[in-house]
C-alpha atoms as a PDB file:
ATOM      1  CA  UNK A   1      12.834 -77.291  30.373  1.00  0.00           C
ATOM      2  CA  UNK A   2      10.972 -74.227  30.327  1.00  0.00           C
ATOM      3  CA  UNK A   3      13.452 -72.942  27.521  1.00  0.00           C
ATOM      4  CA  UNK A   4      12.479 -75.618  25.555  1.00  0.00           C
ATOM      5  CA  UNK A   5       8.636 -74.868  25.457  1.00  0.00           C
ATOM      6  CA  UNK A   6       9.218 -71.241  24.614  1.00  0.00           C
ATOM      7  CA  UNK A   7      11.655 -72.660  21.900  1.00  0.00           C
ATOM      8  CA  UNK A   8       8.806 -74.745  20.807  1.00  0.00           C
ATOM      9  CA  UNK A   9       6.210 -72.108  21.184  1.00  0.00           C
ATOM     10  CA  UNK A  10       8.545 -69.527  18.634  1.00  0.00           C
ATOM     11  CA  UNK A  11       9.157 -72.442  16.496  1.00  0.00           C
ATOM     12  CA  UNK A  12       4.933 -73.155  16.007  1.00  0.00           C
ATOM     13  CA  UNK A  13       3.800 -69.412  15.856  1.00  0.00           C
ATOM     14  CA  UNK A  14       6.959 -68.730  13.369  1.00  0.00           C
ATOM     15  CA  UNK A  15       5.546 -71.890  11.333  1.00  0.00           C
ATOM     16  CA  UNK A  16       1.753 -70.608  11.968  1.00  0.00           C
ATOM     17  CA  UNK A  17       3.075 -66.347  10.796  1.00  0.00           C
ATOM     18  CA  UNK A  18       4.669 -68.448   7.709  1.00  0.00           C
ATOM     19  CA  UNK A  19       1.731 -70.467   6.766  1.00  0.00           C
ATOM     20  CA  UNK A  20      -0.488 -67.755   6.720  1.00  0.00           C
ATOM     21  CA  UNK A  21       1.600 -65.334   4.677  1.00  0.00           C
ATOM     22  CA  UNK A  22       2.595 -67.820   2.744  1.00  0.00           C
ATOM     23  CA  UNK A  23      -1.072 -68.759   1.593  1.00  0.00           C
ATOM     24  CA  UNK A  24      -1.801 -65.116   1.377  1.00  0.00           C
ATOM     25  CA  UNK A  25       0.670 -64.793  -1.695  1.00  0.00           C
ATOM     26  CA  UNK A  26      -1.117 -68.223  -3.224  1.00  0.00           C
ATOM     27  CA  UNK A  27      -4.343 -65.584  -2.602  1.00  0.00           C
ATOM     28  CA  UNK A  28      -2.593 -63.090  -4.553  1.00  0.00           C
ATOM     29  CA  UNK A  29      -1.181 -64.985  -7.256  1.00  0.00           C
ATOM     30  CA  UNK A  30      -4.349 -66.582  -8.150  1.00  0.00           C
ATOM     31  CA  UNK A  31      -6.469 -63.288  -8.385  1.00  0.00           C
ATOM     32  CA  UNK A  32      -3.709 -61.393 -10.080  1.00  0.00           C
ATOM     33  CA  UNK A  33      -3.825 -64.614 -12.803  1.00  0.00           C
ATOM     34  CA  UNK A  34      -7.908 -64.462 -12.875  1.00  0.00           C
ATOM     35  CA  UNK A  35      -7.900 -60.574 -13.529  1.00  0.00           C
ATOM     36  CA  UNK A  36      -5.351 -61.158 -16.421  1.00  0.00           C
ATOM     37  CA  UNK A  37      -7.334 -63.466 -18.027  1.00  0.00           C
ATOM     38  CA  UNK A  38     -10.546 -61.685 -17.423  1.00  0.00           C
ATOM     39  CA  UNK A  39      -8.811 -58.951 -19.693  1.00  0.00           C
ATOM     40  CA  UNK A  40      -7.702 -61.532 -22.277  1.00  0.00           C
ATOM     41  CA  UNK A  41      -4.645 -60.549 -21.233  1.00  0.00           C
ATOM     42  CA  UNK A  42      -1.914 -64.328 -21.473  1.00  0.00           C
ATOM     43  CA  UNK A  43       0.819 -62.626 -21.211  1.00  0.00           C
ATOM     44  CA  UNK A  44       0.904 -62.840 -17.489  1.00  0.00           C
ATOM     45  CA  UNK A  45       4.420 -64.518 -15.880  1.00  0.00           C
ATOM     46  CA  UNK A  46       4.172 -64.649 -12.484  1.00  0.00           C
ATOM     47  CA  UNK A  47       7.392 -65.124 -10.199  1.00  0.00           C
ATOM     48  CA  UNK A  48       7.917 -68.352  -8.296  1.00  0.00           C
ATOM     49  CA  UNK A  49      10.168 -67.237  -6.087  1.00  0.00           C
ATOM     50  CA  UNK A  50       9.342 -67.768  -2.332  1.00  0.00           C
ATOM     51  CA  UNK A  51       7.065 -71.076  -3.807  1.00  0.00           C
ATOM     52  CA  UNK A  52       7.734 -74.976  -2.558  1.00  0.00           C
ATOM     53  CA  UNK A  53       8.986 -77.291  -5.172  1.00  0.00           C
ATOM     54  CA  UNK A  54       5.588 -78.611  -6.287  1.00  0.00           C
ATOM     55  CA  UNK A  55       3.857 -75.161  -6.473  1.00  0.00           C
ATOM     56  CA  UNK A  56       6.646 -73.663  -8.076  1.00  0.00           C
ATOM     57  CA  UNK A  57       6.114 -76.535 -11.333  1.00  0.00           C
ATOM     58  CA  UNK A  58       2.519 -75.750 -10.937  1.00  0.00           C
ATOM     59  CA  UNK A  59       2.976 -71.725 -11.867  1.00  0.00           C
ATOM     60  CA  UNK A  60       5.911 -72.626 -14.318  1.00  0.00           C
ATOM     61  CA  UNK A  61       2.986 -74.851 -15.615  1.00  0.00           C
ATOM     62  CA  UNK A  62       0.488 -72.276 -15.433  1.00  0.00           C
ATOM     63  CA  UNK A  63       3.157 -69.531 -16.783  1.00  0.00           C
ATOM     64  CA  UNK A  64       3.316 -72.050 -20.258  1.00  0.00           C
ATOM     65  CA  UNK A  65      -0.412 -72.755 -20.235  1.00  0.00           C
ATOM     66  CA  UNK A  66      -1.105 -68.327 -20.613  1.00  0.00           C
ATOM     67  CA  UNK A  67       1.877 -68.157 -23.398  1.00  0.00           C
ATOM     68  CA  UNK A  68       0.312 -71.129 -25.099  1.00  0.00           C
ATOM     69  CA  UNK A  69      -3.281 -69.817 -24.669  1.00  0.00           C
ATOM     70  CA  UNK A  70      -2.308 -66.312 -25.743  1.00  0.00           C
ATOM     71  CA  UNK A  71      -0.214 -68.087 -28.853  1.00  0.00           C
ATOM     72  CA  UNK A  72      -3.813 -69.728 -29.900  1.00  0.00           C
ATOM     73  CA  UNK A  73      -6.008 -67.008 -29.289  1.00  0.00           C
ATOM     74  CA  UNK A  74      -3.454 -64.734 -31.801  1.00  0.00           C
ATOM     75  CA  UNK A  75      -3.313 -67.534 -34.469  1.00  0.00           C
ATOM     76  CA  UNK A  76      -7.698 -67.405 -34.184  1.00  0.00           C
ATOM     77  CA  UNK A  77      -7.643 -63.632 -34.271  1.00  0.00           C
ATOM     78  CA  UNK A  78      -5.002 -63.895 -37.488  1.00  0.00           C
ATOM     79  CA  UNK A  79      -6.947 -66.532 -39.311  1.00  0.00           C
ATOM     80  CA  UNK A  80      -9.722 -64.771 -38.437  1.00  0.00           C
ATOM     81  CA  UNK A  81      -9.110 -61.656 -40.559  1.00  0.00           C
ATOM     82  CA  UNK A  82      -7.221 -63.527 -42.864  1.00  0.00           C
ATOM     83  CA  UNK A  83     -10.922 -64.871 -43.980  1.00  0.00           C
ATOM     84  CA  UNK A  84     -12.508 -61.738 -43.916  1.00  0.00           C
ATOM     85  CA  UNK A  85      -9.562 -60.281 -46.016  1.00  0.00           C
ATOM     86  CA  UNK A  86     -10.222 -62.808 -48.648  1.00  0.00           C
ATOM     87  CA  UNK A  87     -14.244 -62.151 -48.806  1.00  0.00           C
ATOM     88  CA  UNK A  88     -13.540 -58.217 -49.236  1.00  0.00           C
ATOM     89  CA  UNK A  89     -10.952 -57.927 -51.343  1.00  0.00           C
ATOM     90  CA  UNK A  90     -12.281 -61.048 -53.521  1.00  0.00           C
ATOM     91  CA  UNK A  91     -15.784 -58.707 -53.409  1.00  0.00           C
ATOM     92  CA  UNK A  92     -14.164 -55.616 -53.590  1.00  0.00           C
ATOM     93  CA  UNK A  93     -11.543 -56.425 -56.869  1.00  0.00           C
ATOM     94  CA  UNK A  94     -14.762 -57.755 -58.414  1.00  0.00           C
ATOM     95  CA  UNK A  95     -16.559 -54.265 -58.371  1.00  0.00           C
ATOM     96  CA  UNK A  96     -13.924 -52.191 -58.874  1.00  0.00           C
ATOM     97  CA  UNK A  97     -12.369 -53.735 -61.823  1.00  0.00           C
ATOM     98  CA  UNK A  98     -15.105 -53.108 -64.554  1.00  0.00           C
ATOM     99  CA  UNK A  99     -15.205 -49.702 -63.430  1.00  0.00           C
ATOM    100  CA  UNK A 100     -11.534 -48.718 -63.326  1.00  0.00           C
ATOM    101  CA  UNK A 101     -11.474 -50.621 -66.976  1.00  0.00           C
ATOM    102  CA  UNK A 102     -15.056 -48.531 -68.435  1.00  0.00           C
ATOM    103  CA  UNK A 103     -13.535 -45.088 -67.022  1.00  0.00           C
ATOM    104  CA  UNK A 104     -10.111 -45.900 -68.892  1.00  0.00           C
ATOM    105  CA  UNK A 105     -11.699 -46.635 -71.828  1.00  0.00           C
ATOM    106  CA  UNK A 106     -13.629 -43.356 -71.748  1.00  0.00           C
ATOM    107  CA  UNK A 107     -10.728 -41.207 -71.279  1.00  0.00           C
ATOM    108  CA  UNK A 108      -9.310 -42.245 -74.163  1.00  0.00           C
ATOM    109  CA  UNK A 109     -12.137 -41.305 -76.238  1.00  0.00           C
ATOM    110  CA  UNK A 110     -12.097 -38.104 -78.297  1.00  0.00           C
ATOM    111  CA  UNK A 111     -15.710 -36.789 -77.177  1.00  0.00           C
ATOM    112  CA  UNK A 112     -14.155 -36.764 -73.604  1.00  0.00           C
ATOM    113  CA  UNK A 113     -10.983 -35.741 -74.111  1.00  0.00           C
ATOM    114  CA  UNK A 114     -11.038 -31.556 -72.915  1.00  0.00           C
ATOM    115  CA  UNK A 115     -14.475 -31.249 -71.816  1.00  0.00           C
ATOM    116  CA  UNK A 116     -15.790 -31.293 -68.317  1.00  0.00           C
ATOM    117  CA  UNK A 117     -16.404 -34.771 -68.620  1.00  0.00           C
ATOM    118  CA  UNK A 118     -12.723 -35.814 -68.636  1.00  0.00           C
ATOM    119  CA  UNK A 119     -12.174 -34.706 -64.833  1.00  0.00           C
ATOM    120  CA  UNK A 120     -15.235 -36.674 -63.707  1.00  0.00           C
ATOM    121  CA  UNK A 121     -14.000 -39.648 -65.542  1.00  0.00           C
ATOM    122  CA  UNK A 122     -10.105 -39.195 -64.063  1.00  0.00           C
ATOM    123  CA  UNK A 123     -11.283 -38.918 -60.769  1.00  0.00           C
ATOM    124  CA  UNK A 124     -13.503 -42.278 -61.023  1.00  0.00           C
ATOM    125  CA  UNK A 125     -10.787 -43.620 -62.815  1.00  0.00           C
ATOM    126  CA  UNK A 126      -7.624 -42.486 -60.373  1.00  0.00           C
ATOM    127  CA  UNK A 127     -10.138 -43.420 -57.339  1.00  0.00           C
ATOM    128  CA  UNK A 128     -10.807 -47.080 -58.410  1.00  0.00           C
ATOM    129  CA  UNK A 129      -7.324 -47.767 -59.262  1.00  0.00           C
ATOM    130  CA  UNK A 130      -5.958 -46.673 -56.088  1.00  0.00           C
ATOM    131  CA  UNK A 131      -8.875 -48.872 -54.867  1.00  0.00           C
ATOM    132  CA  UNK A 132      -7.436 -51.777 -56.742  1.00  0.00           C
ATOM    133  CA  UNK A 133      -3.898 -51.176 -55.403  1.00  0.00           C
ATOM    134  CA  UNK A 134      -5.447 -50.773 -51.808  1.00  0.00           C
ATOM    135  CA  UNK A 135      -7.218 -54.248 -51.994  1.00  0.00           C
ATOM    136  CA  UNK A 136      -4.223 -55.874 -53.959  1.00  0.00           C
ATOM    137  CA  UNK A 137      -1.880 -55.235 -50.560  1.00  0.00           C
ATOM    138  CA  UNK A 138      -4.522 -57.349 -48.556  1.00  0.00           C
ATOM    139  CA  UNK A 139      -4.421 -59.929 -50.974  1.00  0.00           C
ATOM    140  CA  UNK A 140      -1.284 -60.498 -49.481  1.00  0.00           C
ATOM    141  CA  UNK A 141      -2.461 -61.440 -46.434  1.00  0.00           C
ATOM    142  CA  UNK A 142      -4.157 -65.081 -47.888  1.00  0.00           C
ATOM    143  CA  UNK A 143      -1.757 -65.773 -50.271  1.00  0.00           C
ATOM    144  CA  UNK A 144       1.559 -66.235 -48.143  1.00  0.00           C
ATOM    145  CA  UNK A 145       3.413 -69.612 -49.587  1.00  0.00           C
ATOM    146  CA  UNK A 146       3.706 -72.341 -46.905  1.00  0.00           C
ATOM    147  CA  UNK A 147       7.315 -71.727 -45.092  1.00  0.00           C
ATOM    148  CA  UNK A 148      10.120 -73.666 -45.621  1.00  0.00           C
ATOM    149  CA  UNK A 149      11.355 -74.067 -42.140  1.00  0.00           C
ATOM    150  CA  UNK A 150      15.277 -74.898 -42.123  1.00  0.00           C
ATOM    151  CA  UNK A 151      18.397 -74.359 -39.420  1.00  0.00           C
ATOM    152  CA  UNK A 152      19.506 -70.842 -39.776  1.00  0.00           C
ATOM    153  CA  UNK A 153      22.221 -69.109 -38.266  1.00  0.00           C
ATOM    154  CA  UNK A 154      20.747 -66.180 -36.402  1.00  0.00           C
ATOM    155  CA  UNK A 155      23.713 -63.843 -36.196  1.00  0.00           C
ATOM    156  CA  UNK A 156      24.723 -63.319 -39.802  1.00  0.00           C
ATOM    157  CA  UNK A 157      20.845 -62.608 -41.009  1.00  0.00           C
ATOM    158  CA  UNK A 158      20.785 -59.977 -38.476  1.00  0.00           C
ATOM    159  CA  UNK A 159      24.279 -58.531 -39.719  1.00  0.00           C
ATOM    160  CA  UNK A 160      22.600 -58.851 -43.430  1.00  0.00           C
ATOM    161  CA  UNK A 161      19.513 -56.828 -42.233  1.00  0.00           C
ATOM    162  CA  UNK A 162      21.275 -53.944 -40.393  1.00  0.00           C
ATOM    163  CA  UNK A 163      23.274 -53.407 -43.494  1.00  0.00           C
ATOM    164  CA  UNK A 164      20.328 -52.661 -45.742  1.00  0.00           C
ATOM    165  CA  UNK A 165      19.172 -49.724 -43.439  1.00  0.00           C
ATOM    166  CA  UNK A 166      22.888 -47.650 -43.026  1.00  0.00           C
ATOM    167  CA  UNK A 167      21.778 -44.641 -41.517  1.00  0.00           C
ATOM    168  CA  UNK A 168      20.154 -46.497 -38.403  1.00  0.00           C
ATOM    169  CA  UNK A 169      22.895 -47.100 -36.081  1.00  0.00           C
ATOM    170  CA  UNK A 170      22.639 -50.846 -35.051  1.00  0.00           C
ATOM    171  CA  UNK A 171      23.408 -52.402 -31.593  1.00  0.00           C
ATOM    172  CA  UNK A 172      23.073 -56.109 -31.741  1.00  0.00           C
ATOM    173  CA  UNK A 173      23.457 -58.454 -29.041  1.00  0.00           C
ATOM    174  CA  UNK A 174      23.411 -61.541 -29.998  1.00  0.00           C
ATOM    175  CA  UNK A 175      25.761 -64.926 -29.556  1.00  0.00           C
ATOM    176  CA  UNK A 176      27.428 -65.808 -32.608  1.00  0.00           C
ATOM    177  CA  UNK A 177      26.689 -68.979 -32.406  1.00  0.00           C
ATOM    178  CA  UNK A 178      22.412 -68.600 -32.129  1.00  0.00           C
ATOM    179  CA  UNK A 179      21.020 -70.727 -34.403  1.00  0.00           C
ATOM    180  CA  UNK A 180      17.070 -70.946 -35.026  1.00  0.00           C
ATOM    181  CA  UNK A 181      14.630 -73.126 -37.082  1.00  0.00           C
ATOM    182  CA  UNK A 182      12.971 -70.681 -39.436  1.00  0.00           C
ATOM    183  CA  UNK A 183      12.349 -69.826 -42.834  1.00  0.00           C
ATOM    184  CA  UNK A 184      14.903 -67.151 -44.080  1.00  0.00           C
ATOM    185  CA  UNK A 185      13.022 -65.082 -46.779  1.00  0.00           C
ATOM    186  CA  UNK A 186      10.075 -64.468 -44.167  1.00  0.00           C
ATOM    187  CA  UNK A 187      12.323 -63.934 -41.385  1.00  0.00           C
ATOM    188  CA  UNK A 188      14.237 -61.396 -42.977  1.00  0.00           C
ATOM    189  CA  UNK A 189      10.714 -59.878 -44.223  1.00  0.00           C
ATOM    190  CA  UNK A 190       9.387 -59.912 -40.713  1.00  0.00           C
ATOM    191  CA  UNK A 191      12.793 -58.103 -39.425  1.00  0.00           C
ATOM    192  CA  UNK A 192      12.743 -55.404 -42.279  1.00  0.00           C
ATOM    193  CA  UNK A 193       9.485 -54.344 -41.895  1.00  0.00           C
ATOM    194  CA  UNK A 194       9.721 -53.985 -37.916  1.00  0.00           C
ATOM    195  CA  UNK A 195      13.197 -51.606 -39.591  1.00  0.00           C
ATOM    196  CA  UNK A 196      11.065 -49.677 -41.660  1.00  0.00           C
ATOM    197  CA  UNK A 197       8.864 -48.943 -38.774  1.00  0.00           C
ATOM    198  CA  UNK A 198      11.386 -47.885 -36.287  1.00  0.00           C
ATOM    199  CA  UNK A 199      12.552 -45.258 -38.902  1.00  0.00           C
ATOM    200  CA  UNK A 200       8.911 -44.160 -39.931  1.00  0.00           C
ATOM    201  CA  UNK A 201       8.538 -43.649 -36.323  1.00  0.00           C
ATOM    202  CA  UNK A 202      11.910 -41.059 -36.200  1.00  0.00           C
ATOM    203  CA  UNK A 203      14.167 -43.834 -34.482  1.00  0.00           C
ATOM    204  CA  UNK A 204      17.941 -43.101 -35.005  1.00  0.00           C
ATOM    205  CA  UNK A 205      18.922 -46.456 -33.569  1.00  0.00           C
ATOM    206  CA  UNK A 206      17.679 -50.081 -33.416  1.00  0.00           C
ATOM    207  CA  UNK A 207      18.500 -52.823 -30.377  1.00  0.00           C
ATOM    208  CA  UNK A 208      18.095 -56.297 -30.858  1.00  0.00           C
ATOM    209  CA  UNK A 209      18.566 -58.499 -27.298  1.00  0.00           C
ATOM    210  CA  UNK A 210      18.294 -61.740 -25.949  1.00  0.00           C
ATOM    211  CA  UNK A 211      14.639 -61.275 -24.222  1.00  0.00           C
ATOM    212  CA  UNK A 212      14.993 -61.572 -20.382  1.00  0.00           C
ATOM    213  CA  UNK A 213      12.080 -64.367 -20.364  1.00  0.00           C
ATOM    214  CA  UNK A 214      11.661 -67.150 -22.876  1.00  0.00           C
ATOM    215  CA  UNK A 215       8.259 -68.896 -23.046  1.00  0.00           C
ATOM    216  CA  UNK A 216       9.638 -72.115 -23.294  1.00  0.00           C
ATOM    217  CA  UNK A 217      12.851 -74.335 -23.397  1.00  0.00           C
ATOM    218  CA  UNK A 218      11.802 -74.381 -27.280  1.00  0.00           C
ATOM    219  CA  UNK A 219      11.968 -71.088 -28.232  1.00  0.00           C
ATOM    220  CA  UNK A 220      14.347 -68.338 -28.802  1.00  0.00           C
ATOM    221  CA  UNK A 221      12.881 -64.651 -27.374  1.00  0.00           C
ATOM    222  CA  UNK A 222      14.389 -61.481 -28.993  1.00  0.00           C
ATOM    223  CA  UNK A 223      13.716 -58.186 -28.256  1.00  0.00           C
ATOM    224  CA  UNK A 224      13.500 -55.449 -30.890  1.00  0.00           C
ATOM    225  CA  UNK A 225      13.514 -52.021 -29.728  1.00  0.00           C
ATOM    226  CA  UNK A 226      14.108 -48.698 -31.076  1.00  0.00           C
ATOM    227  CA  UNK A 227      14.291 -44.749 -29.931  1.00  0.00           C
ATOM    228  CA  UNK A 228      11.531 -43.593 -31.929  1.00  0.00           C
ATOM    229  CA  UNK A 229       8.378 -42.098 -30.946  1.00  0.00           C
ATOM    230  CA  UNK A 230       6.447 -44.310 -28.160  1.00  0.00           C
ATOM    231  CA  UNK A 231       3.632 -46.419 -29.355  1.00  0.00           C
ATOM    232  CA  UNK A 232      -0.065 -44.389 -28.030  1.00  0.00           C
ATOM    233  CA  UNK A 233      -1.570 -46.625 -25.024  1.00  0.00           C
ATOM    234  CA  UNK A 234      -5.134 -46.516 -27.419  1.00  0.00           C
ATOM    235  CA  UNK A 235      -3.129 -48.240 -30.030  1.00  0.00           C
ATOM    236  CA  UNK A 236      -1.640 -50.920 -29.128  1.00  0.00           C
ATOM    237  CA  UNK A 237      -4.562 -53.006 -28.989  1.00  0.00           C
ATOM    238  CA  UNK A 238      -5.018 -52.336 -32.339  1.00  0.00           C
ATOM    239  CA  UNK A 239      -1.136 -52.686 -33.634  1.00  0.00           C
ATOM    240  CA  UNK A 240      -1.659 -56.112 -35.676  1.00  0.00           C
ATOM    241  CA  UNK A 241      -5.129 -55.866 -36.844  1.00  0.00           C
ATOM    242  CA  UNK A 242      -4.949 -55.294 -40.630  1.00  0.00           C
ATOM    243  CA  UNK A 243      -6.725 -52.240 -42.125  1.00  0.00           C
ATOM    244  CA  UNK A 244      -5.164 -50.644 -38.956  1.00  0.00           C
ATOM    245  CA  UNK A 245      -2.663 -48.175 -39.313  1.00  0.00           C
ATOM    246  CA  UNK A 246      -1.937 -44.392 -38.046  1.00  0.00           C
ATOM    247  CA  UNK A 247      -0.121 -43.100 -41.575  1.00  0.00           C
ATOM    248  CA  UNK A 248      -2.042 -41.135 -43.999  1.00  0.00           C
ATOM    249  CA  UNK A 249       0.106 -43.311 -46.360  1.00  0.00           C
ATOM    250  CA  UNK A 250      -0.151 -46.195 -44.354  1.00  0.00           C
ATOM    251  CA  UNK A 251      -1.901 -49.809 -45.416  1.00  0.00           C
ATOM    252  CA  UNK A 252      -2.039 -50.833 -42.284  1.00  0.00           C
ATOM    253  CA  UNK A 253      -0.739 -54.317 -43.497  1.00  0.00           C
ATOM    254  CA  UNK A 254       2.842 -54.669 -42.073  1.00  0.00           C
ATOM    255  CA  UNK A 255       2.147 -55.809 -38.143  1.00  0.00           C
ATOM    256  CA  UNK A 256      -0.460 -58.072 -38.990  1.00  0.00           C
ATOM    257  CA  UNK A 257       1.368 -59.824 -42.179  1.00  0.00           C
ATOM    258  CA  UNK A 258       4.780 -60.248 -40.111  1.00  0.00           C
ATOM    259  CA  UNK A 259       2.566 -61.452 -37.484  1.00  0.00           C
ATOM    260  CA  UNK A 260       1.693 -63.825 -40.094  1.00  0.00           C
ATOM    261  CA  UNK A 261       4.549 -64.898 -40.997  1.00  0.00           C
ATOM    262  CA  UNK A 262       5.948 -65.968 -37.491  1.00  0.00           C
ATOM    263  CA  UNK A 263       2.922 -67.868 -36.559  1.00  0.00           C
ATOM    264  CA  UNK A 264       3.337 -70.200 -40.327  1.00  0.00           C
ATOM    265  CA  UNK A 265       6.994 -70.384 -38.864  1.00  0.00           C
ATOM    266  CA  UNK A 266       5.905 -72.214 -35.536  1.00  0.00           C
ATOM    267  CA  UNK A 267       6.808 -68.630 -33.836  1.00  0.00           C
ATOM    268  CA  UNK A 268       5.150 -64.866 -32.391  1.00  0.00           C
ATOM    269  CA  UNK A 269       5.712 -61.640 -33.261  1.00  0.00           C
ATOM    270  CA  UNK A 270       4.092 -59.400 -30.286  1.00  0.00           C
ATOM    271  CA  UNK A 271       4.448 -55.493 -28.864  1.00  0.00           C
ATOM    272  CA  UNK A 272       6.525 -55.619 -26.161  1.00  0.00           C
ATOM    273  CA  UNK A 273       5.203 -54.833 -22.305  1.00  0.00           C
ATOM    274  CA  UNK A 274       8.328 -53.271 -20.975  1.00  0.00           C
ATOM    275  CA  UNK A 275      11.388 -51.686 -22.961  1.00  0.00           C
ATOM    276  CA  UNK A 276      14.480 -51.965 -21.773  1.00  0.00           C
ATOM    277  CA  UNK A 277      17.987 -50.586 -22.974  1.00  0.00           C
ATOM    278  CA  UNK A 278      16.912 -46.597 -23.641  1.00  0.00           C
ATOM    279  CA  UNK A 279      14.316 -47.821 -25.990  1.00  0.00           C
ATOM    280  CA  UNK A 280      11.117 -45.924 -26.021  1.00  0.00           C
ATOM    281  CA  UNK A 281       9.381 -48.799 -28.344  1.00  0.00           C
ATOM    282  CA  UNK A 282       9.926 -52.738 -28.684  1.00  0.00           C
ATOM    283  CA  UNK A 283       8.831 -55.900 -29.905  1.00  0.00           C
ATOM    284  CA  UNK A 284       9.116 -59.336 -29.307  1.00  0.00           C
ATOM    285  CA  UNK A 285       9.684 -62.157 -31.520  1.00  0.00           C
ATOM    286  CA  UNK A 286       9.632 -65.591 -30.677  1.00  0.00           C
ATOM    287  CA  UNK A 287      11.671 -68.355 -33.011  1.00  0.00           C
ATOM    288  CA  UNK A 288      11.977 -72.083 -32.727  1.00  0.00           C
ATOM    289  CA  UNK A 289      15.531 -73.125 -31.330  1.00  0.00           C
ATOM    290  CA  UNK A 290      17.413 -76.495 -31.473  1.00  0.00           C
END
């Protein structure tokens, strides 16, 4: 008899040690999730291992609520710009036109032409058109066409894309058999300018990979990485904001208008947190899946 009281007794403090762990890790979970969001950071994906069936749905719930939060809060911030782009450059085209067409018309005039006037008049003239050509790139940025979403094979795009950029050795590692809902010219813009940056950034070769987690049953997660140079921590806050860019020939346009593009497409085009297969830089880009 007296075995079965200390039985019982190990049984209840086992239960009791269990309990109290147990709700320490709620503890932890919980303030790991408030400090995320107190940094605007929705990426967070917390485990649910170790969880019992009905708090495990309520962090896979939670774990959806952060990607769908984060998803709305980029679509704002993209909109956002996309309003101020249209108020500058819409401003900025209308002073800068008259003046690039007045200091044309000067040059071409024979009082002008080979005195000391002529290099005051190119360099209004080569400054306002390059001014012109600046604000024409954002105009991109409000005048994308609505996307014409359709079933696409995944596999053979990718193939198509890796072709156009031969000297960047390609590993992809994708099912044949991937198929996305997307629209195909904006796809393939998105994936060739995210090219052009790996090799503007010295990368010799490109990785695209099934991401390891998926926001949702819906979507399709791949991850784009490269060997080029590492993204600076100070700029990758700053990565799709347009007018942003760290090339002295840069625009600053290509980030934020692929960004764009994947959120008319119903998807996300984001810098990834962790790289993975000897990449030293990576993306992630979210697609609609049947």
């Amino acid at each position: 008899m007296m075995w079965l009281y200390i039985i019982i007794g190990v049984v209840i403090v086992g239960l009791v040690w269990w309990f109290i762990h147990h709700q320490r890790r709620l503890r932890l979970r919980a303030h790991l999730m408030q400090e995320a969001i107190r940094n605007r950071d929705f990426t967070f994906r917390l485990p649910t291992d170790g969880m019992l069936p009905g708090e495990r749905a309520m962090q896979e719930t939670l774990n959806q609520l952060g990607e769908t939060v984060r998803q709305q809060v980029s679509q704002n911030e993209v909109e956002s710009w996309e309003r101020l782009t249209r108020v500058l450059t819409h401003e900025m085209m209308n002073a800068t036109a008259p003046i690039t067409s007045i200091s044309q018309s000067m040059l071409s005039r024979d009082d002008v032409k080979g005195t000391p006037l002529e290099d005051g008049m190119r360099a209004i003239y080569d400054t306002s058109r390059h001014l012109s050509e600046f604000v024409s790139n954002y105009r991109k940025m409000s005048e994308l066409e609505k996307p014409v979403v359709a079933v696409l094979p995944l596999r053979p795009l990718l193939d198509d894309v890796s072709k156009a950029y031969p000297e960047q050795v390609w590993e992809i590692n994708i099912p044949e058999d991937a198929v996305v809902r997307a629209d195909t010219g904006m796809l393939r813009q998105v994936l060739m300018n995210l090219a052009k940056n790996a090799m503007e950034a010295e990368a010799r070769k490109i990785i695209i990979a099934l991401a390891e987690d998926s926001p949702s049953d819906q979507q399709l997660t791949l991850y784009i990485g490269n060997d080029g140079l590492p993204i600076p921590a100070e700029n990758r806050q700053s990565l799709f904001v347009p007018f942003f860019t760290t090339k002295r020939s840069g625009s600053g346009i290509g980030l934020s208008l692929s960004r764009r593009m994947m959120i008319l497409q119903g998807g996300m085009l984001d810098l990834a947190e962790k790289q993975c297969c000897g990449c030293r830089a990576g993306f992630v880009l979210s697609l609609q899946c049947i």
